[in-house]
C-alpha atoms as a PDB file:
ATOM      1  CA  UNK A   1     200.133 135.992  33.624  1.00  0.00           C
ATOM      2  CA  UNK A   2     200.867 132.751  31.910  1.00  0.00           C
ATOM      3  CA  UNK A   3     201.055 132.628  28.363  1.00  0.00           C
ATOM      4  CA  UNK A   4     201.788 130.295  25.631  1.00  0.00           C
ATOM      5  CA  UNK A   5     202.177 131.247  21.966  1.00  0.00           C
ATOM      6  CA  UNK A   6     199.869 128.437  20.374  1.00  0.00           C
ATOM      7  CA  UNK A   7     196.889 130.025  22.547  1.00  0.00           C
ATOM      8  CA  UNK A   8     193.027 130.354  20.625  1.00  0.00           C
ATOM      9  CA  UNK A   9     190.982 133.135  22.959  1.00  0.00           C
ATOM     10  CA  UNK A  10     187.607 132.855  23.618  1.00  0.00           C
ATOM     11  CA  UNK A  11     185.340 135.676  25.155  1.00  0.00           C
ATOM     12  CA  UNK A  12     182.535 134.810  27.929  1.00  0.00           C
ATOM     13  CA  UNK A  13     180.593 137.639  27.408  1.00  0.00           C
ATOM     14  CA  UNK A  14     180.554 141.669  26.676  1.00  0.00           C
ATOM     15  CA  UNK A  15     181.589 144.381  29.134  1.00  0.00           C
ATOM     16  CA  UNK A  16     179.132 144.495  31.812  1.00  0.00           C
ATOM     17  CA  UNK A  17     176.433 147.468  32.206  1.00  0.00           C
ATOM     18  CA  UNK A  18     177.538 150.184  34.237  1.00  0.00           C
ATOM     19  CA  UNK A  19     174.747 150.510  36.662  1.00  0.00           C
ATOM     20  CA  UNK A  20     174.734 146.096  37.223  1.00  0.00           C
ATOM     21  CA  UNK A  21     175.186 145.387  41.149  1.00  0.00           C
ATOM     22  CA  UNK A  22     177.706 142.923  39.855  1.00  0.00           C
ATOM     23  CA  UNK A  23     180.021 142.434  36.555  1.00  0.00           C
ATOM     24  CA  UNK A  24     180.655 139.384  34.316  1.00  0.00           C
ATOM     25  CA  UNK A  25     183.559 137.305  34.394  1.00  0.00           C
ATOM     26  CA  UNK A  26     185.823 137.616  31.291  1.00  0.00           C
ATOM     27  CA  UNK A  27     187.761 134.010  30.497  1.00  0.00           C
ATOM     28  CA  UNK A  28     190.120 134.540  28.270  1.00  0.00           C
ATOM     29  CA  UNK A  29     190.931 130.988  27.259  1.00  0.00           C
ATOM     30  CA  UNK A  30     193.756 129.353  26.250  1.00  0.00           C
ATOM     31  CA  UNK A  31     193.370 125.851  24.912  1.00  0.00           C
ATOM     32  CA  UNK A  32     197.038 124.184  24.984  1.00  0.00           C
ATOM     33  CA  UNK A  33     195.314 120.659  24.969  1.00  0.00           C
ATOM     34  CA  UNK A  34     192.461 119.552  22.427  1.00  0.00           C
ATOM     35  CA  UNK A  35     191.128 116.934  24.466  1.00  0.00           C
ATOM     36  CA  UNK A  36     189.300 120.098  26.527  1.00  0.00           C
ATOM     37  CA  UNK A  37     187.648 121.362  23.689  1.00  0.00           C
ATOM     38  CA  UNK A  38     184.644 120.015  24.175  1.00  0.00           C
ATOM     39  CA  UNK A  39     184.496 121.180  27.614  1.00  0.00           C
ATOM     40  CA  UNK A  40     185.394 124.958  26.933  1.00  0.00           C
ATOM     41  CA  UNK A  41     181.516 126.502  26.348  1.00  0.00           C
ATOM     42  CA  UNK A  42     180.475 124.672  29.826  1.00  0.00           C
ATOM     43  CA  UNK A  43     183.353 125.776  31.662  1.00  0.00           C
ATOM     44  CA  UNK A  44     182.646 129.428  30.132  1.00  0.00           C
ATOM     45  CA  UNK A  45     179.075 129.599  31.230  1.00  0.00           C
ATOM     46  CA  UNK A  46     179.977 128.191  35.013  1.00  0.00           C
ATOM     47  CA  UNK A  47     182.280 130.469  35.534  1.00  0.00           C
ATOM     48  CA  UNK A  48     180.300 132.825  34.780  1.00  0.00           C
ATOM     49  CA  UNK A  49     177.499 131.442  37.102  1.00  0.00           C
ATOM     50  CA  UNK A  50     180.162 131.536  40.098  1.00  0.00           C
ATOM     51  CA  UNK A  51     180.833 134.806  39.607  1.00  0.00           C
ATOM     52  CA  UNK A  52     177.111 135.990  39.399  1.00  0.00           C
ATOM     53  CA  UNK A  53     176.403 133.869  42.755  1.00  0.00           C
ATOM     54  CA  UNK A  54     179.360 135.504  44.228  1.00  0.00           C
ATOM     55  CA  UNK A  55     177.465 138.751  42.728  1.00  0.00           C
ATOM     56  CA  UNK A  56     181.390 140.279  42.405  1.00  0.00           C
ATOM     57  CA  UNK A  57     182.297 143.430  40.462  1.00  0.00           C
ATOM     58  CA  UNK A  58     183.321 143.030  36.558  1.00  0.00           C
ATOM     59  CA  UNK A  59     187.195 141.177  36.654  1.00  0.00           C
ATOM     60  CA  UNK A  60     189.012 139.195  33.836  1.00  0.00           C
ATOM     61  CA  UNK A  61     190.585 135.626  34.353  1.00  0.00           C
ATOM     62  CA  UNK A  62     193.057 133.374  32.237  1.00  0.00           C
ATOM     63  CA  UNK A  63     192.008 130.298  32.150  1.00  0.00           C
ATOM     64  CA  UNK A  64     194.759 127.855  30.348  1.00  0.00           C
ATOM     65  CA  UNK A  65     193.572 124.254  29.320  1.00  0.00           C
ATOM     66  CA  UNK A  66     196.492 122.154  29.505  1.00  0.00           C
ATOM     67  CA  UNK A  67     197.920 118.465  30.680  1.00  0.00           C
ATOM     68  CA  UNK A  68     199.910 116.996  33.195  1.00  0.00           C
ATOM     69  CA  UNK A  69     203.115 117.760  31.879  1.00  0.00           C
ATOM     70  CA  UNK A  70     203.013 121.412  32.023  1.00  0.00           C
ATOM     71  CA  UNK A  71     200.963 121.528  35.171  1.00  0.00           C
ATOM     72  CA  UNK A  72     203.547 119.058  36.932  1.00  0.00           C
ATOM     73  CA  UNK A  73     206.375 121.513  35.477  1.00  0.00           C
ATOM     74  CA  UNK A  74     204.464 124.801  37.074  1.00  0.00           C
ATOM     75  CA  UNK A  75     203.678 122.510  40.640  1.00  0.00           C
ATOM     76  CA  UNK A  76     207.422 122.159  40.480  1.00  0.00           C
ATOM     77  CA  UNK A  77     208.334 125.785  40.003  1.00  0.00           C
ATOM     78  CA  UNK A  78     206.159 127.546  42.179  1.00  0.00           C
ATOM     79  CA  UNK A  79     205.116 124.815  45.019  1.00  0.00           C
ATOM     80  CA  UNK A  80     207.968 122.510  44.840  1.00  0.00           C
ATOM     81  CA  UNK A  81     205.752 119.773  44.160  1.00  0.00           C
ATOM     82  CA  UNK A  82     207.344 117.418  41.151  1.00  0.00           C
ATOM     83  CA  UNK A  83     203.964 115.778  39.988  1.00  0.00           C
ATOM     84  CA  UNK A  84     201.028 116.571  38.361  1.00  0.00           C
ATOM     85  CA  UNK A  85     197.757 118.754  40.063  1.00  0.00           C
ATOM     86  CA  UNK A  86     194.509 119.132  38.366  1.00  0.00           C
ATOM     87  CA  UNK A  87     194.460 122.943  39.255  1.00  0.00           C
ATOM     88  CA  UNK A  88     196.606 125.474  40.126  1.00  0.00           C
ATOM     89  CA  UNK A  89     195.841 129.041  40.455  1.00  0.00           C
ATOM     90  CA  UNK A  90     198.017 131.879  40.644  1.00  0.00           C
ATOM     91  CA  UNK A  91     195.894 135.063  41.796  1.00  0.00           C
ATOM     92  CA  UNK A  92     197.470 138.493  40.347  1.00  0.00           C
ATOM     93  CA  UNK A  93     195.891 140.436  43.251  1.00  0.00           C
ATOM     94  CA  UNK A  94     196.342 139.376  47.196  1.00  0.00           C
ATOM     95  CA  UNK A  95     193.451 139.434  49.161  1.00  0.00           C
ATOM     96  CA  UNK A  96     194.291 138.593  53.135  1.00  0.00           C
ATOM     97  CA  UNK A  97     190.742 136.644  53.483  1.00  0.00           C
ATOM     98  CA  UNK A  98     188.171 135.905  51.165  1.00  0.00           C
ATOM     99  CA  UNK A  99     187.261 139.022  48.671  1.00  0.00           C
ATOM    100  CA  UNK A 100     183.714 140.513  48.763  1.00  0.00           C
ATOM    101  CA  UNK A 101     183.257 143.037  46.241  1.00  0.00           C
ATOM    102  CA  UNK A 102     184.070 145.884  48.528  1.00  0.00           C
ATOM    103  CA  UNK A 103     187.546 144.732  48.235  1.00  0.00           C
ATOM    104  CA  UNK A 104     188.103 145.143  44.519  1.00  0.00           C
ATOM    105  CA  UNK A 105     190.258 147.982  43.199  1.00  0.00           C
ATOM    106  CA  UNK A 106     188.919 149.801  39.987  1.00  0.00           C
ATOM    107  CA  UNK A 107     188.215 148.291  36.722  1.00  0.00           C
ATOM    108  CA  UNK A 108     189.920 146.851  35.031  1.00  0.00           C
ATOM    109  CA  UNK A 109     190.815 143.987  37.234  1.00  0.00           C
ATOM    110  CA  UNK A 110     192.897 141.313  35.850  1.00  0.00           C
ATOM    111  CA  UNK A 111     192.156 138.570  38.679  1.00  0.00           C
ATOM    112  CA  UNK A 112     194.546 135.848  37.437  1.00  0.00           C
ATOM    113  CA  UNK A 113     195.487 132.664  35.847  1.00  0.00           C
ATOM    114  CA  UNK A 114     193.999 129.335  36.828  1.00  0.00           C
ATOM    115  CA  UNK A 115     195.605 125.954  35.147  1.00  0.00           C
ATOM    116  CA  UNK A 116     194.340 122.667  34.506  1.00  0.00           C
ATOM    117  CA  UNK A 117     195.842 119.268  33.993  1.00  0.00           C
ATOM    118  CA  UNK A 118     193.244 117.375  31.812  1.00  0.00           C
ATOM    119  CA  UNK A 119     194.563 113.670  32.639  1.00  0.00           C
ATOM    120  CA  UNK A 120     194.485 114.077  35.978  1.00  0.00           C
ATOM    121  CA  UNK A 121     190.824 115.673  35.824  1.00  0.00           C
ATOM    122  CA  UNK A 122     189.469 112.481  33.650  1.00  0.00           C
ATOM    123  CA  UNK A 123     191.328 110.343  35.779  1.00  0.00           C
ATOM    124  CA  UNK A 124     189.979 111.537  39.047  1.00  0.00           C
ATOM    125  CA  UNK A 125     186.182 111.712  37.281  1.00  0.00           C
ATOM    126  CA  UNK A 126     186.796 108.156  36.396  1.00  0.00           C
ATOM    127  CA  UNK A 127     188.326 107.238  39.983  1.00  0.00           C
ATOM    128  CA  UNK A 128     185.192 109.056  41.229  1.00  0.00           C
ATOM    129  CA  UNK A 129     182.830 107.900  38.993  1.00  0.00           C
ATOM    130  CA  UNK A 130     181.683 111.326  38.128  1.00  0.00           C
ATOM    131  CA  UNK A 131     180.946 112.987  34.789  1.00  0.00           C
ATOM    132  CA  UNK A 132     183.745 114.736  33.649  1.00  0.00           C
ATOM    133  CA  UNK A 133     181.972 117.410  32.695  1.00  0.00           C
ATOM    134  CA  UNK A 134     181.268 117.870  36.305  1.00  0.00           C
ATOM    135  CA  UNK A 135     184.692 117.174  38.242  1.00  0.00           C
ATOM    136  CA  UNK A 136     185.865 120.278  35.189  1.00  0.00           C
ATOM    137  CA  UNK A 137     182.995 122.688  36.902  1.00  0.00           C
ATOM    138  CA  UNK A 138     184.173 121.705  40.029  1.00  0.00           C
ATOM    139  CA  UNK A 139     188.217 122.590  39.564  1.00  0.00           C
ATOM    140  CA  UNK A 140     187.142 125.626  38.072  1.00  0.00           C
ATOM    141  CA  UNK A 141     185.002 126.803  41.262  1.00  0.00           C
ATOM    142  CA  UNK A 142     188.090 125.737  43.295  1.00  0.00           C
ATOM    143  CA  UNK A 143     190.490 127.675  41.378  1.00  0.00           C
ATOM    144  CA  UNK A 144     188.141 130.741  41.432  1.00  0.00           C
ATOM    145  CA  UNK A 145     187.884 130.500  44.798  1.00  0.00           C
ATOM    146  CA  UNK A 146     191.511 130.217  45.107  1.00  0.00           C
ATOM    147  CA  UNK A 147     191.589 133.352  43.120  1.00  0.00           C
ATOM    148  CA  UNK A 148     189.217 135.119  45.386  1.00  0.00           C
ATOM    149  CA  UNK A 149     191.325 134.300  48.960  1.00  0.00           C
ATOM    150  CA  UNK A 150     190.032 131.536  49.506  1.00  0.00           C
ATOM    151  CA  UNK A 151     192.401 128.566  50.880  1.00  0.00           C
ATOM    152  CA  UNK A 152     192.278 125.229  53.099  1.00  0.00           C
ATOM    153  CA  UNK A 153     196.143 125.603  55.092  1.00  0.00           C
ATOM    154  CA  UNK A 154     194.004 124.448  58.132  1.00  0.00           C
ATOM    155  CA  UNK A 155     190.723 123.185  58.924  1.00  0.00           C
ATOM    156  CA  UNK A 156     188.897 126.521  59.210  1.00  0.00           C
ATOM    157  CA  UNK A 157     189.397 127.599  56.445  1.00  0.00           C
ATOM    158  CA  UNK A 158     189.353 124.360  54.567  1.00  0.00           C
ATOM    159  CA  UNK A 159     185.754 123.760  55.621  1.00  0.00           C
ATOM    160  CA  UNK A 160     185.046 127.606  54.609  1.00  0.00           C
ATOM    161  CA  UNK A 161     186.140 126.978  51.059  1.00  0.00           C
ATOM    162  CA  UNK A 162     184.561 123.391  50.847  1.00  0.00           C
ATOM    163  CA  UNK A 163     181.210 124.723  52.320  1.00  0.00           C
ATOM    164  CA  UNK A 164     180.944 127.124  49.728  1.00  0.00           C
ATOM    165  CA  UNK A 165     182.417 125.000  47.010  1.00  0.00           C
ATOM    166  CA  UNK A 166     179.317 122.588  47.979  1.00  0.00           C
ATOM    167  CA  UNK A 167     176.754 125.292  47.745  1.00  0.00           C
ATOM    168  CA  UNK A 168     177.498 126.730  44.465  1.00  0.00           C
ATOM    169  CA  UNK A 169     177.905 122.914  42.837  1.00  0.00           C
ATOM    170  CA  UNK A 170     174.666 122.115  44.217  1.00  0.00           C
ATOM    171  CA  UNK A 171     172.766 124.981  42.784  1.00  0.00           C
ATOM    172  CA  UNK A 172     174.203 123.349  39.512  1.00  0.00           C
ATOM    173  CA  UNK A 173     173.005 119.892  40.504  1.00  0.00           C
ATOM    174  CA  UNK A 174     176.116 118.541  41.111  1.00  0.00           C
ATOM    175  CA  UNK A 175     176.573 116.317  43.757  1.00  0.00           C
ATOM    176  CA  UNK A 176     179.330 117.108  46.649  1.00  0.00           C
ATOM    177  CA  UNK A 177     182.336 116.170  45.629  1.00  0.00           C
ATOM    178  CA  UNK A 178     184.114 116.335  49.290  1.00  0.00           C
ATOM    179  CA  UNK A 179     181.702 112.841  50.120  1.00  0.00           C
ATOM    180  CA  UNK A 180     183.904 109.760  49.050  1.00  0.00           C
ATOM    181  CA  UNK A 181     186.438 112.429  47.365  1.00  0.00           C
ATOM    182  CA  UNK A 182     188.848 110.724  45.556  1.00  0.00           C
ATOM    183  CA  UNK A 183     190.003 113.934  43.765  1.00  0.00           C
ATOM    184  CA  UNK A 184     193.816 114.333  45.318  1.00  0.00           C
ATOM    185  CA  UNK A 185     195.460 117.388  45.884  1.00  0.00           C
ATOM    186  CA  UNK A 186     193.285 120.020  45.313  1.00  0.00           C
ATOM    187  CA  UNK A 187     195.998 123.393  44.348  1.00  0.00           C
END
């Protein structure tokens, strides 16, 4: 998992109950960046809404809040890409299609790391003339997705992904961000 030294953790929630249909989403959080401070406590509480709309068994994620710099060095390593992303995951289990909860191994399940680039999310929001706030809860259902199987190699699968993407932002009243997208290259 990726890890950096200056890291402050943060804690969604407690272990779920035992007899709950579906588990919470841990996010342990690491805030490289200030300027996503302020963001942290919403991007907590929607992943945690994914996860209960995906109504998937109890997993933990890292989630690292960083900038371009360190996201365009990772894009480099691992997708030899040399520029910046606003999200890159990097699942720690491999699921051939997208996971339902059947496919899960036992607790505990360390699901993976997603990575943000924070000037490349405000300057997409600003591009798109979208609340920041929003294009944030957006990468981060994206990168759980990601996570989860999910992927858009072709168009099948990249309407799959998007289609759900749309539902679970709407139920948040957030408009779909695939309609005038000026959001890039979506890791």
């Amino acid at each position: 998992m990726m890890k950096n030294n200056n890291q402050q953790s943060a804690v969604l929630v407690d272990e779920p109950e035992p007899d709950s249909p579906t588990g919470d989403l841990t996010i342990d959080t690491s805030i490289v960046d200030k300027r996503w401070q302020p963001l942290v406590a919403e991007l907590q509480a929607h992943g945690q809404f994914v996860w209960q709309a995906l109504a998937l068994p109890a997993c933990e994620l890292s989630l690292v809040l960083d900038n371009d710099a360190a996201v365009q060095q990772l894009n480099h390593s691992y997708r030899d890409k040399n520029k910046p992303t606003n999200v890159l995951s990097f699942p720690a289990l491999d699921f051939a299609q997208p996971a339902t909860s059947d496919d899960f191994p036992a607790p505990p399940i360390l699901l993976g790391d997603i990575i943000m680039a924070y000037e490349t999310l405000a300057r997409e929001a600003d591009e798109g003339a979208i609340s920041l706030t929003d294009h944030a809860r957006h990468l981060l259902t994206h990168g759980l997705l990601h996570l989860l199987g999910y992927d858009h190699q072709d168009d099948a699968q990249a309407s799959h992904m998007e289609q759900l993407e749309v539902r679970l932002l709407a139920q948040c009243g957030i408009a779909n961000p695939y309609l005038n997208s000026t959001t890039g290259d979506l890791s």
